[in-house]
N, C-alpha and C. Protein backbone atom coordinates (compact mmCIF):
# COMPACT_ATOMS: atom_id res chain seq x y z
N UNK A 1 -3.02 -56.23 34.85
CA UNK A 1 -3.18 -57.47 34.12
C UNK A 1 -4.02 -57.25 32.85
N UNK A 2 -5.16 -56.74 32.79
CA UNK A 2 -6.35 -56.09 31.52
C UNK A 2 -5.11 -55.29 30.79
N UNK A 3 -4.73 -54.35 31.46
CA UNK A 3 -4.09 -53.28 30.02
C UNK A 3 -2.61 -54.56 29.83
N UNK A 4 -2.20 -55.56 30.10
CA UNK A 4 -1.35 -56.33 29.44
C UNK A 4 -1.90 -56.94 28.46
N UNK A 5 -2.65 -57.04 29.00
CA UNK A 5 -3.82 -58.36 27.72
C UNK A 5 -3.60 -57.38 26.89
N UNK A 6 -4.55 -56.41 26.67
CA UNK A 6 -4.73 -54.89 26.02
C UNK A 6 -3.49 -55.01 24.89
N UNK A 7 -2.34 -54.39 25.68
CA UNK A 7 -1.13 -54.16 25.15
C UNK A 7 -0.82 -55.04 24.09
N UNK A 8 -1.09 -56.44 24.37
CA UNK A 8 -0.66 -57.57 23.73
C UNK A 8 -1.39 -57.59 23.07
N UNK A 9 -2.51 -57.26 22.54
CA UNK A 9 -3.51 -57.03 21.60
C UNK A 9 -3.24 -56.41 20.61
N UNK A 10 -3.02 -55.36 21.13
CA UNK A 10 -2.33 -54.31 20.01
C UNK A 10 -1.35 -54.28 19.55
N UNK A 11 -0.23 -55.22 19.88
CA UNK A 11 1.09 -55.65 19.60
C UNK A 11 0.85 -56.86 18.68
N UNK A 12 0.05 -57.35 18.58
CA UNK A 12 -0.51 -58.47 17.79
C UNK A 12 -0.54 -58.00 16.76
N UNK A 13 -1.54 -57.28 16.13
CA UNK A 13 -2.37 -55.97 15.21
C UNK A 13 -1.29 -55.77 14.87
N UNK A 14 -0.38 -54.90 15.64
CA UNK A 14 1.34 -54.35 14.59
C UNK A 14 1.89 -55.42 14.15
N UNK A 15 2.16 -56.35 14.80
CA UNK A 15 3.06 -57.38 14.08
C UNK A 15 2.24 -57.85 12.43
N UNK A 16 1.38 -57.88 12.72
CA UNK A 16 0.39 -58.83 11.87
C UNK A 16 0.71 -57.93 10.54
N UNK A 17 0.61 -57.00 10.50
CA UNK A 17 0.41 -55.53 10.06
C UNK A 17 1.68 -55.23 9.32
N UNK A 18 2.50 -55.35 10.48
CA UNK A 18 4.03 -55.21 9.24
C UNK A 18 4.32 -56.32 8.78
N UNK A 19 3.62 -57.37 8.87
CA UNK A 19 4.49 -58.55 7.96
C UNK A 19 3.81 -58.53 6.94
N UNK A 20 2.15 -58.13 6.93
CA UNK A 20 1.93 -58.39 5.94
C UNK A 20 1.33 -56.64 4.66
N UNK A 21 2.15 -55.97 5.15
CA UNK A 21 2.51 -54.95 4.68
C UNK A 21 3.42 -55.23 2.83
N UNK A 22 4.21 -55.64 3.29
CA UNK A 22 5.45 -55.53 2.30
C UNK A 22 4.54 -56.08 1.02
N UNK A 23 4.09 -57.52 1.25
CA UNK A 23 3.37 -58.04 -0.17
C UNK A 23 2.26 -57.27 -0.34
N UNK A 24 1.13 -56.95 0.53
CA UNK A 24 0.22 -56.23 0.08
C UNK A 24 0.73 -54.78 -0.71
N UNK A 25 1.57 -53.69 -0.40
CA UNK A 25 1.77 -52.74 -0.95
C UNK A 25 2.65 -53.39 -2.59
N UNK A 26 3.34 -54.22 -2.18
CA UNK A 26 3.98 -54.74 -3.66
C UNK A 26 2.70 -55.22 -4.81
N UNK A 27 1.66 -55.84 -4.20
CA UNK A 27 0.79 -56.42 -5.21
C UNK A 27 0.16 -54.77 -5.21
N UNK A 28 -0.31 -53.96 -4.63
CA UNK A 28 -0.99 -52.74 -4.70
C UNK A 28 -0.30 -52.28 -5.78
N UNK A 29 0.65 -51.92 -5.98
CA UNK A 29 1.76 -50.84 -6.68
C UNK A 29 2.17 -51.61 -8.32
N UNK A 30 2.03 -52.82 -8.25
CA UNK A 30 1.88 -53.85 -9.50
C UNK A 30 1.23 -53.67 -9.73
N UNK A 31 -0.37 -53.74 -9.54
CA UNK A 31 -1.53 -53.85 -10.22
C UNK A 31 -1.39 -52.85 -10.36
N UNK A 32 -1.03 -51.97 -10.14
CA UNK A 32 -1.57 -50.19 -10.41
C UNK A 32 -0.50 -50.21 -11.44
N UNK A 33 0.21 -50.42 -11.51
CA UNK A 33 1.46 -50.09 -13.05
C UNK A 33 0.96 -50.89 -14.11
N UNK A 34 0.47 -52.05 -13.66
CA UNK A 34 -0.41 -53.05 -14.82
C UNK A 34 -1.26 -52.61 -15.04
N UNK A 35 -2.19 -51.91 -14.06
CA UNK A 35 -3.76 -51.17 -14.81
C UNK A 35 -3.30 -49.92 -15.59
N UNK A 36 -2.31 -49.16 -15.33
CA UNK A 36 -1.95 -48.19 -16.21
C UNK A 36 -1.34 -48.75 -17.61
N UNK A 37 -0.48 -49.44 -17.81
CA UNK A 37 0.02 -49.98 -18.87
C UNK A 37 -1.16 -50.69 -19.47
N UNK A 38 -2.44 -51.12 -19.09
CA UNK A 38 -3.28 -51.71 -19.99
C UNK A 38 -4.19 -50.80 -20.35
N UNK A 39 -4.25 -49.54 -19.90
CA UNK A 39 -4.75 -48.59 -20.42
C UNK A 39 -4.58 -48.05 -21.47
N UNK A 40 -3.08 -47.84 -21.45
CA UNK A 40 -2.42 -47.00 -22.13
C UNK A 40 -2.08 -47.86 -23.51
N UNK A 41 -2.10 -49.17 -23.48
CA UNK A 41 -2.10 -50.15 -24.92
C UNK A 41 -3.21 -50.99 -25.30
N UNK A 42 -4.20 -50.63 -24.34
CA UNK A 42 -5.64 -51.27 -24.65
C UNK A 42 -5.78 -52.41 -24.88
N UNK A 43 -4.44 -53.61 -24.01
CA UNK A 43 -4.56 -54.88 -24.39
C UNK A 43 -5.19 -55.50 -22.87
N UNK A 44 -6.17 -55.67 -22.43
CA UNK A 44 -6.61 -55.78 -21.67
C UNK A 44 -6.90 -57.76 -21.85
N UNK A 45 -5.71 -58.19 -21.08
CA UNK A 45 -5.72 -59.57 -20.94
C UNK A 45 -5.65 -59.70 -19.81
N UNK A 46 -6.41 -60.84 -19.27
CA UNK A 46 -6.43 -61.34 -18.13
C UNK A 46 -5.17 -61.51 -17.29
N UNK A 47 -4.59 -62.65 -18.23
CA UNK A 47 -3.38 -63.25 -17.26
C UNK A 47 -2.39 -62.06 -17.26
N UNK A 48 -2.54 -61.19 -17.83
CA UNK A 48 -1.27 -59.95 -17.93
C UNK A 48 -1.39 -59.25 -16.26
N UNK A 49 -2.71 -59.03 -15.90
CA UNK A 49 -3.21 -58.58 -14.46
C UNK A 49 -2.16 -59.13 -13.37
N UNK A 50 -2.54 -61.20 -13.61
CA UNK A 50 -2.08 -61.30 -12.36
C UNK A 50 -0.63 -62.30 -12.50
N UNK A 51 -0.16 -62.25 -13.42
CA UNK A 51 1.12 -63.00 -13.19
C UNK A 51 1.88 -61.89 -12.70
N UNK A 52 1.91 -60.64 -12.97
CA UNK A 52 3.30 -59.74 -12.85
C UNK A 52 2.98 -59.28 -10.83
N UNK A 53 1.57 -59.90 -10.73
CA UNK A 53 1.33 -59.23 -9.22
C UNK A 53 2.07 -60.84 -8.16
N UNK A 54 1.39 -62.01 -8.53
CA UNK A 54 2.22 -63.42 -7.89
C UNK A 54 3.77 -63.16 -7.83
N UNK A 55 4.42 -62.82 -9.63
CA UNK A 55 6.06 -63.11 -9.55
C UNK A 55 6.14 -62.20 -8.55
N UNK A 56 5.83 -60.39 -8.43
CA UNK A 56 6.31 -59.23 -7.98
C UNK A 56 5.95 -59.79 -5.97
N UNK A 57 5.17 -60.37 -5.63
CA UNK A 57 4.62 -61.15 -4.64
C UNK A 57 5.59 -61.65 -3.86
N UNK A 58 5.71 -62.93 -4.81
CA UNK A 58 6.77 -63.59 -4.50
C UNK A 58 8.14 -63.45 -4.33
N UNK A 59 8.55 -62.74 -4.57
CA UNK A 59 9.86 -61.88 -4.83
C UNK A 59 10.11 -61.61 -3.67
N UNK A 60 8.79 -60.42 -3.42
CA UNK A 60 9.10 -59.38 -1.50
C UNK A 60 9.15 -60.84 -0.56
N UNK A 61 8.26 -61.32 -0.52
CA UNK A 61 8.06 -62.53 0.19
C UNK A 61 9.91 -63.20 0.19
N UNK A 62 9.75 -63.71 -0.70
CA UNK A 62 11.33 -64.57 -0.43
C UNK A 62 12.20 -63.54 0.00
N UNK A 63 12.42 -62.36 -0.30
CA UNK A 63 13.66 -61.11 0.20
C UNK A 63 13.53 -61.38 1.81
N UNK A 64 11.86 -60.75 1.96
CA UNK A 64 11.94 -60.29 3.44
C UNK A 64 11.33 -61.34 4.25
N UNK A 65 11.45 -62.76 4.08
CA UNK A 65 11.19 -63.73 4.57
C UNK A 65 12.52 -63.82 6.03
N UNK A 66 13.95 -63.06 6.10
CA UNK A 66 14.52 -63.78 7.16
C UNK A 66 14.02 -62.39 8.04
N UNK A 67 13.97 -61.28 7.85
CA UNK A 67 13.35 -59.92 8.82
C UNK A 67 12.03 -60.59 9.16
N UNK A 68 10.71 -61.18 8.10
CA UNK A 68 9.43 -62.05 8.73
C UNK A 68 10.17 -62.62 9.73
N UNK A 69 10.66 -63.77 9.67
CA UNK A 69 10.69 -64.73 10.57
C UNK A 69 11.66 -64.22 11.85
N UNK A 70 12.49 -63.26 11.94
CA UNK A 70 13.07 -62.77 13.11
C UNK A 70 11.96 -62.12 13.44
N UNK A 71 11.14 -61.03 13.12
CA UNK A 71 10.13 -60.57 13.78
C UNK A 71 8.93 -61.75 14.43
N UNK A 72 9.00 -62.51 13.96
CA UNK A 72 7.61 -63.57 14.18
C UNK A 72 8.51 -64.01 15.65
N UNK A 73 9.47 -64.49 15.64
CA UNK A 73 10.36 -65.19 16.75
C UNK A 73 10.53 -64.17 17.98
N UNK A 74 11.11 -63.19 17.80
CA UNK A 74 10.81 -62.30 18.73
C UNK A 74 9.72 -61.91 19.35
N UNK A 75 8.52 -61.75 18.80
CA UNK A 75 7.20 -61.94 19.33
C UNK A 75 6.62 -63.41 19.99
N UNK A 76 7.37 -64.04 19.23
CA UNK A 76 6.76 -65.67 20.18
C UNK A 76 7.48 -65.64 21.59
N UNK A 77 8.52 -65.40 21.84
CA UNK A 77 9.28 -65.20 22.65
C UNK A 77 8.76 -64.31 23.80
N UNK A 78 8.72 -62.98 23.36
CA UNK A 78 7.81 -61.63 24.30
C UNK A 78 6.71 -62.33 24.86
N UNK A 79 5.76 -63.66 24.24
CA UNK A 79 4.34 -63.44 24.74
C UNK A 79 4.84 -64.99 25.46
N UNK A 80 5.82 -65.55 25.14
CA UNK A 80 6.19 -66.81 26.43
C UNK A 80 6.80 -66.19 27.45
N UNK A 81 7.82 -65.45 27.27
CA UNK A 81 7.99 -64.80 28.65
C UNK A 81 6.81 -64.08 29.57
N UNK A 82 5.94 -63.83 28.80
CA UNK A 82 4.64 -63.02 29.79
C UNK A 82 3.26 -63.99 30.05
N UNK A 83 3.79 -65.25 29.62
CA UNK A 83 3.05 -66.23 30.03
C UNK A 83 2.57 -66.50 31.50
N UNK A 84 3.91 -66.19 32.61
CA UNK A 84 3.66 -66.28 34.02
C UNK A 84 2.99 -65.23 34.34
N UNK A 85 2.78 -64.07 33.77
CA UNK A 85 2.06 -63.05 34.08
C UNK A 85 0.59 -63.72 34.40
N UNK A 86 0.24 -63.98 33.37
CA UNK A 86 -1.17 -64.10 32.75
C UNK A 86 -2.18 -65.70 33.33
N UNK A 87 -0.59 -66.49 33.82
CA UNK A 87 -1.07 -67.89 34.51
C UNK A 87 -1.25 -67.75 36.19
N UNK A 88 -1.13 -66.65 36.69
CA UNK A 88 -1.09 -65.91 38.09
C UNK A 88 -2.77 -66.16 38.59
């Protein structure tokens, strides 16, 4: 019963983890092409930083929004079925 809890713990952590993977590495990999390009033309404007990281954001987000939500569903599912486990 402990190493289920356990398990489900750590299955939490992954899920959490790959969903929110995709935007974090997209805003990572933006800002880093934006901090290089403002280097390299020395126009160091604010809003140049973070509009191209929101649109580039938003983008992954809407793509991999139906893989999010099948993964989110499948996990709601796994931890209702192991509900009778845990109500024992």
């Amino acid at each position: 019963m402990e190493a289920q809890l356990v398990a489900l713990g750590v299955e939490t952590f992954k899920i959490a983890l790959m969903l929110a993977l995709p935007g974090l590495l997209t805003g990572m990999f933006l800002g880093l092409a934006v901090s290089i390009f403002q280097a390299t033309t020395q126009i160091n404007e604010m809003t140049l930083s973070f509009i191209p990281k929101i649109i580039g954001v938003v983008i992954v987000i809407v793509l991999t929004m139906p893989w999010m939500l099948n993964e989110m569903t499948d996990f709601a599912k796994h931890v209702f079925n192991m509900m009778p486990l845990f109500v024992q």
